[in-house]
Protein backbone atom coordinates (compact mmCIF):
# COMPACT_ATOMS: atom_id res chain seq x y z
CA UNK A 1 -22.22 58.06 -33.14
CA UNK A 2 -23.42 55.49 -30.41
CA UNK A 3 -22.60 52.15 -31.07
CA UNK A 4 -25.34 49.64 -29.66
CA UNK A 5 -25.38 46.20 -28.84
CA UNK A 6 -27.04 44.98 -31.67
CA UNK A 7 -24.80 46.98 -34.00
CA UNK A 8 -21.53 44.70 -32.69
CA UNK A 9 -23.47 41.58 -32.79
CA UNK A 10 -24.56 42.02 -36.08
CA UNK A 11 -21.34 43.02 -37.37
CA UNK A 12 -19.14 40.22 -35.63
CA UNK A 13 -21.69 37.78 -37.40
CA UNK A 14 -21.18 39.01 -40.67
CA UNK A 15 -17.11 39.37 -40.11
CA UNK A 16 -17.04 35.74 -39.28
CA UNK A 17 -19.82 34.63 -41.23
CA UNK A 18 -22.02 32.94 -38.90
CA UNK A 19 -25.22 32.76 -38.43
CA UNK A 20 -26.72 34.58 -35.32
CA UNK A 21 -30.12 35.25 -33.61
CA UNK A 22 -29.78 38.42 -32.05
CA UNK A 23 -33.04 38.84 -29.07
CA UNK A 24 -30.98 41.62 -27.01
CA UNK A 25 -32.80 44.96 -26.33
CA UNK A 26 -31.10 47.80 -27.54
CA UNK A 27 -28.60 49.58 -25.02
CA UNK A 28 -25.69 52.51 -25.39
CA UNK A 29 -21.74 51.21 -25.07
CA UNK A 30 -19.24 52.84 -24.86
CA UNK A 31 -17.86 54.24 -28.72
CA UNK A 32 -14.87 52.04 -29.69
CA UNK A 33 -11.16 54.08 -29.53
CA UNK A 34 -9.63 54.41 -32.45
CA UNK A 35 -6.83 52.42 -31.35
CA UNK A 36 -9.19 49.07 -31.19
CA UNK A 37 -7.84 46.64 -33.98
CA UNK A 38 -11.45 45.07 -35.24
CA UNK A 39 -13.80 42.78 -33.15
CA UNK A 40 -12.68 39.90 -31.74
CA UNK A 41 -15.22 36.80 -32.00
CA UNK A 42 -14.69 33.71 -29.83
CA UNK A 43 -16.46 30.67 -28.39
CA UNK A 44 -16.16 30.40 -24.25
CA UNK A 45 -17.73 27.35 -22.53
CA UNK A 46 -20.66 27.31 -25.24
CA UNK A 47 -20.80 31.28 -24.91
CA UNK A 48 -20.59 33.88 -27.91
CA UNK A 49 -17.82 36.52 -26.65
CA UNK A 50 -17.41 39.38 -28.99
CA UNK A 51 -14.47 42.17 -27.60
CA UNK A 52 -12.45 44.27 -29.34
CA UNK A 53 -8.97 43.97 -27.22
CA UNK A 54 -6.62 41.59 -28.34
CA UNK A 55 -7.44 37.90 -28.42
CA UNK A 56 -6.62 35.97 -25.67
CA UNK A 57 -7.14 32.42 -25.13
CA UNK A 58 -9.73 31.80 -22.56
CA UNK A 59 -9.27 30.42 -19.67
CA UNK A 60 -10.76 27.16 -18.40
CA UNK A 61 -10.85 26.69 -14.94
CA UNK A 62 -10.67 22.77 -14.61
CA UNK A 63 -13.06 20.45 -12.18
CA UNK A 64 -10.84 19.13 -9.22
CA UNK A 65 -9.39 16.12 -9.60
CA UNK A 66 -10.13 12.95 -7.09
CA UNK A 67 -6.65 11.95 -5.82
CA UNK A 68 -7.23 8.03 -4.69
CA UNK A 69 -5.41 7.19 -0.93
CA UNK A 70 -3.68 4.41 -0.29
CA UNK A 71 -5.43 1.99 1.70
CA UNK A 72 -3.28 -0.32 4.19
CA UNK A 73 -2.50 -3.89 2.99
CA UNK A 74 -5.05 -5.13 5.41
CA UNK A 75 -7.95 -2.64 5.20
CA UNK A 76 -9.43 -3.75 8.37
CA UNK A 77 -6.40 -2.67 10.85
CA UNK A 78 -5.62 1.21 12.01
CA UNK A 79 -2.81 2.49 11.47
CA UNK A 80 -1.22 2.32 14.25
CA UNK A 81 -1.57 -0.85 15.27
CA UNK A 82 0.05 -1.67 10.97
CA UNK A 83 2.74 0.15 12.44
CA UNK A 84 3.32 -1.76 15.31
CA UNK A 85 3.01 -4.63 13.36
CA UNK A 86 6.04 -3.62 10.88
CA UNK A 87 8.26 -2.87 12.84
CA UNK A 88 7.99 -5.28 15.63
CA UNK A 89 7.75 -7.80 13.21
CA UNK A 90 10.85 -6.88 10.95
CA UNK A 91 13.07 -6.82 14.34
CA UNK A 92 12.29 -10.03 14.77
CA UNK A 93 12.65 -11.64 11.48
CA UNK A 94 8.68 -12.68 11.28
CA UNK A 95 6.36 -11.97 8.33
CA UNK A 96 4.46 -9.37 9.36
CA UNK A 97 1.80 -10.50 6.85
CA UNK A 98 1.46 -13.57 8.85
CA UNK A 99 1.04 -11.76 12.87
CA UNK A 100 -1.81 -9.74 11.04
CA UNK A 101 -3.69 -12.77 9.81
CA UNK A 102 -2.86 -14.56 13.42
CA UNK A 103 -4.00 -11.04 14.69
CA UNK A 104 -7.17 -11.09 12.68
CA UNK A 105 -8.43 -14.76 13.56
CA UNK A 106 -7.37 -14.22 17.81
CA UNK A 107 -9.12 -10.63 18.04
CA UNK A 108 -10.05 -9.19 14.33
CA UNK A 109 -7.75 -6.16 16.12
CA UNK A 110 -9.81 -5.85 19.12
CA UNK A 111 -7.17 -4.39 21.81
CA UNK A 112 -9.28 -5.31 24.73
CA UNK A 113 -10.32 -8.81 23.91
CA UNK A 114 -10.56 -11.70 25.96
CA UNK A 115 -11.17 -15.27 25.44
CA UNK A 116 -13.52 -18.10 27.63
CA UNK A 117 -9.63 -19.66 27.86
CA UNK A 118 -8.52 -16.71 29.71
CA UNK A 119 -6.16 -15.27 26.24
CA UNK A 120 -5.72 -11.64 26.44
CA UNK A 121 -5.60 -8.88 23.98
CA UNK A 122 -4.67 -8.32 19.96
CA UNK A 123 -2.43 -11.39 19.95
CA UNK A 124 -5.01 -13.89 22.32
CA UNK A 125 -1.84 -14.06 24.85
CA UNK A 126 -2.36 -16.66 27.88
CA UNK A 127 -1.22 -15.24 30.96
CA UNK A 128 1.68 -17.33 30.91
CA UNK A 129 3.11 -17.58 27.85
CA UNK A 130 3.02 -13.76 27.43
CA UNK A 131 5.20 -13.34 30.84
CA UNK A 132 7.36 -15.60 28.95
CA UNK A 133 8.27 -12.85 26.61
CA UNK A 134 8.20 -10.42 28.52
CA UNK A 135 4.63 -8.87 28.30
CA UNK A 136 3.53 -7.16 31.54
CA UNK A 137 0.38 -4.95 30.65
CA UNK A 138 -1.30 -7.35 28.15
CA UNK A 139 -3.74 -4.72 26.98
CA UNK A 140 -1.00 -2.38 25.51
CA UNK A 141 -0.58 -2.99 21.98
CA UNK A 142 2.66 -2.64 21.72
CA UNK A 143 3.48 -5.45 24.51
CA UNK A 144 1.02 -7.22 23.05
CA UNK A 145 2.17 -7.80 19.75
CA UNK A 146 6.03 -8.06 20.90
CA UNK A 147 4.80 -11.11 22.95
CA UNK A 148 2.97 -12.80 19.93
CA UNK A 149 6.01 -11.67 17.41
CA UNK A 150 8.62 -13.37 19.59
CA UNK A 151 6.30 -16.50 20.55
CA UNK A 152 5.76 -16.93 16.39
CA UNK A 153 9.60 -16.64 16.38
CA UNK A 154 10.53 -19.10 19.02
CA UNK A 155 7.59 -21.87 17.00
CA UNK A 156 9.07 -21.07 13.74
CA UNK A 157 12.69 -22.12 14.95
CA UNK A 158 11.08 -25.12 17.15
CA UNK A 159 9.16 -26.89 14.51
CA UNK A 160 10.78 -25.24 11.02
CA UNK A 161 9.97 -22.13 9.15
CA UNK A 162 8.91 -24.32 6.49
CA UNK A 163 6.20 -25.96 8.35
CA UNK A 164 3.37 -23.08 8.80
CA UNK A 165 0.91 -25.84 10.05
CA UNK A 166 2.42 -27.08 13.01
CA UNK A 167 3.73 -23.37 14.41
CA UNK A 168 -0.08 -22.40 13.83
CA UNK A 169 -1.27 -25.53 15.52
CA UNK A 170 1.10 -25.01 18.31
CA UNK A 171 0.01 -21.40 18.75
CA UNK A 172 -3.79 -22.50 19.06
CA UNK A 173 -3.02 -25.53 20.84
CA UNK A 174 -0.01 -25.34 22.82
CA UNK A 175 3.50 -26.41 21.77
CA UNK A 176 4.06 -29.31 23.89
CA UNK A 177 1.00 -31.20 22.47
CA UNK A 178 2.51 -30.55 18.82
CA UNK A 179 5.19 -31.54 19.48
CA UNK A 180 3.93 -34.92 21.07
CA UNK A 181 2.07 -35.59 18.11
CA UNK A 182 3.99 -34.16 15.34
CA UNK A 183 1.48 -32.94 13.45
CA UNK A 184 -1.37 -30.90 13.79
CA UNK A 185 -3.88 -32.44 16.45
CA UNK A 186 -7.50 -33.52 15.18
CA UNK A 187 -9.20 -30.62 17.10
CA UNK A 188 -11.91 -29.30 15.21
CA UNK A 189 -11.08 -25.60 16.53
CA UNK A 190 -6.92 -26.41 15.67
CA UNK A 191 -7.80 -27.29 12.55
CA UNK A 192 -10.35 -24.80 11.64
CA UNK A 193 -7.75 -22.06 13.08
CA UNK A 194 -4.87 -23.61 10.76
CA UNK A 195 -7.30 -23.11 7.70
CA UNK A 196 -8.21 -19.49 8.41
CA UNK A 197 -4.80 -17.89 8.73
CA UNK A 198 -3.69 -20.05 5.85
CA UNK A 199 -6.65 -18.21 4.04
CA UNK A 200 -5.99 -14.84 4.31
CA UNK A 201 -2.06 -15.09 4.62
CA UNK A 202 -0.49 -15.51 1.47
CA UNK A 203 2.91 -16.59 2.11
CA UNK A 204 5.14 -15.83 -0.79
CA UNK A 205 7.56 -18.64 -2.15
CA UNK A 206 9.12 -19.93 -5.24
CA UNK A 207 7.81 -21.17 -8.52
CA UNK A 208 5.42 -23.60 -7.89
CA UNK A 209 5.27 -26.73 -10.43
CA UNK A 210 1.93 -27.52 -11.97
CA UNK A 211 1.30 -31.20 -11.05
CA UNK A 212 0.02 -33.08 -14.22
CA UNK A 213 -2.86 -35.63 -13.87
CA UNK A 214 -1.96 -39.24 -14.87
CA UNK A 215 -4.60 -39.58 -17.62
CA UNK A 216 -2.18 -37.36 -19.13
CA UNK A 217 1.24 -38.96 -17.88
CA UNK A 218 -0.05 -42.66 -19.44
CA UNK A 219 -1.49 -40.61 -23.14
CA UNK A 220 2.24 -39.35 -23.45
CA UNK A 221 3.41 -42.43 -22.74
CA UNK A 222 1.79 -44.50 -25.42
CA UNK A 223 1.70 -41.56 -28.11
CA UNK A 224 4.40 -42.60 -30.97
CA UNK A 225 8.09 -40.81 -31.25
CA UNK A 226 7.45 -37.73 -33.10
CA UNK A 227 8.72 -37.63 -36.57
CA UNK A 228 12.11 -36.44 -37.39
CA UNK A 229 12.23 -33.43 -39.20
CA UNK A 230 13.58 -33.77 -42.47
CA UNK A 231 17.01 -32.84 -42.92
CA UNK A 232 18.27 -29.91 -44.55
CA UNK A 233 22.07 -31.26 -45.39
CA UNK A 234 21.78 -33.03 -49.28
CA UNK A 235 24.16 -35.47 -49.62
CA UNK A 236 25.29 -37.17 -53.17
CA UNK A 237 26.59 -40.54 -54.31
CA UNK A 238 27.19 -42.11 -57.82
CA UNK A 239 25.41 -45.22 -57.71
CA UNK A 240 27.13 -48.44 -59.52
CA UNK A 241 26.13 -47.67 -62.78
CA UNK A 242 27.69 -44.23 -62.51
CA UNK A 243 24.19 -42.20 -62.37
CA UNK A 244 24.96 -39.52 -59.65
CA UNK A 245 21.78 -39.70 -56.86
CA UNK A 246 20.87 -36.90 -54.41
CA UNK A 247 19.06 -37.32 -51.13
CA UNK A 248 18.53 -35.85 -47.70
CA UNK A 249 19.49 -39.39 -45.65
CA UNK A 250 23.25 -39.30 -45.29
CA UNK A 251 25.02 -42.43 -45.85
CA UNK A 252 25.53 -45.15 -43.02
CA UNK A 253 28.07 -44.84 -41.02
């Protein structure tokens, strides 16, 4: 007997009761062994599979998955020159958050830059304070940045570590008019260059204490003692006509 299409349709429906449309033109399969074990009637991706080998699950072949990449802490500089940065800076005990903000405001990580002044390179080196250090070819990164790393150092031990706005004012307008003044010089480009670093570098310290207004200090000030709490000893006495009293307020001392 040849089994059509239609036949095993129609009879996987009615094993599994469910309902079917069946539209397929009639075609010869091959006759089923006798060693098949009954149609098999499964649901693949939406599709009606009807087999009779054993059931096995199907497999779903899953949509890739998008792995997200780590961007740098500061998006805007390659690679290499984060690098650089890290490990120049580490050597030398300096932030290396901080030389890539000072980095960012000189050059925004332009290797080649110059300045009207005559500053040179990722760091804004003049000529002279970069032979200082020891830079040579000012246009090699790694030169350049070991210049500006040890020049941050030697203003961070001159004026403080804990006084950012004075080595940044020193490294914009020259250390020996700091340090005349003592504080940061009312030049509108000093200034402005103070602000910008201090913008994008966020130096990490301690706790910081919220500072309360004094509308508030002079309200807590004039508010009443708060009211004790009643107390939860009970004390007794026998009063002078011998009537025994309790009460929560313990006797005066």
């Amino acid at each position: 007997m040849t089994i059509t299409l239609r036949m095993i349709l129609v009879s996987a429906a009615l094993l599994g009761s469910l309902p079917l449309t069946v539209r397929a033109q009639d075609r010869a399969v091959t006759p089923v062994s006798d060693a098949a074990q009954g149609l098999q009637v499964s649901a693949v991706q939406g599709k009606l599979v009807v087999t009779n080998a054993a059931h096995n699950p199907p497999v779903l072949v899953s949509q890739p998955v998008a792995v997200p990449v780590r961007q740098n802490d500061d998006a805007d500089m390659p690679e290499d020159l984060q690098a650089l940065v890290d490990l120049i800076s580490k050597t030398h005990g300096v932030d290396p958050q901080l030389v890539a903000a000072v980095m960012k405001v000189e050059s925004n990580y332009d290797r080649r830059a110059r300045s009207s002044k005559g500053a040179l390179g990722l760091m804004q080196l003049i000529p002279a304070t970069g032979e200082r250090f020891g830079v040579r070819d000012f246009f090699d990164p790694a030169q350049n940045i070991e210049g500006g790393v040890r020049y941050l150092k030697f203003l961070s031990d001159k004026f403080g570590a804990h006084n950012l706005d004075l080595q940044l004012a020193a490294y914009n307008a020259g250390e020996n008019l700091v340090e005349r003044l003592g504080r940061v010089p009312e030049i509108r480009e000093t200034v402005d260059y103070v602000r910008k670093i201090k913008k994008i570098y966020k130096q990490e310290s301690g706790p910081k204490i919220a500072s309360v207004p004094v509308e508030a200090q002079t309200a807590a000030a004039s508010a009443p003692p708060p009211t004790p709490k009643p107390s939860s000893i009970i004390y007794s006495r026998v009063d002078e006509r011998g009537v025994i009293r309790f009460s929560n307020v313990g006797p005066p001392n």
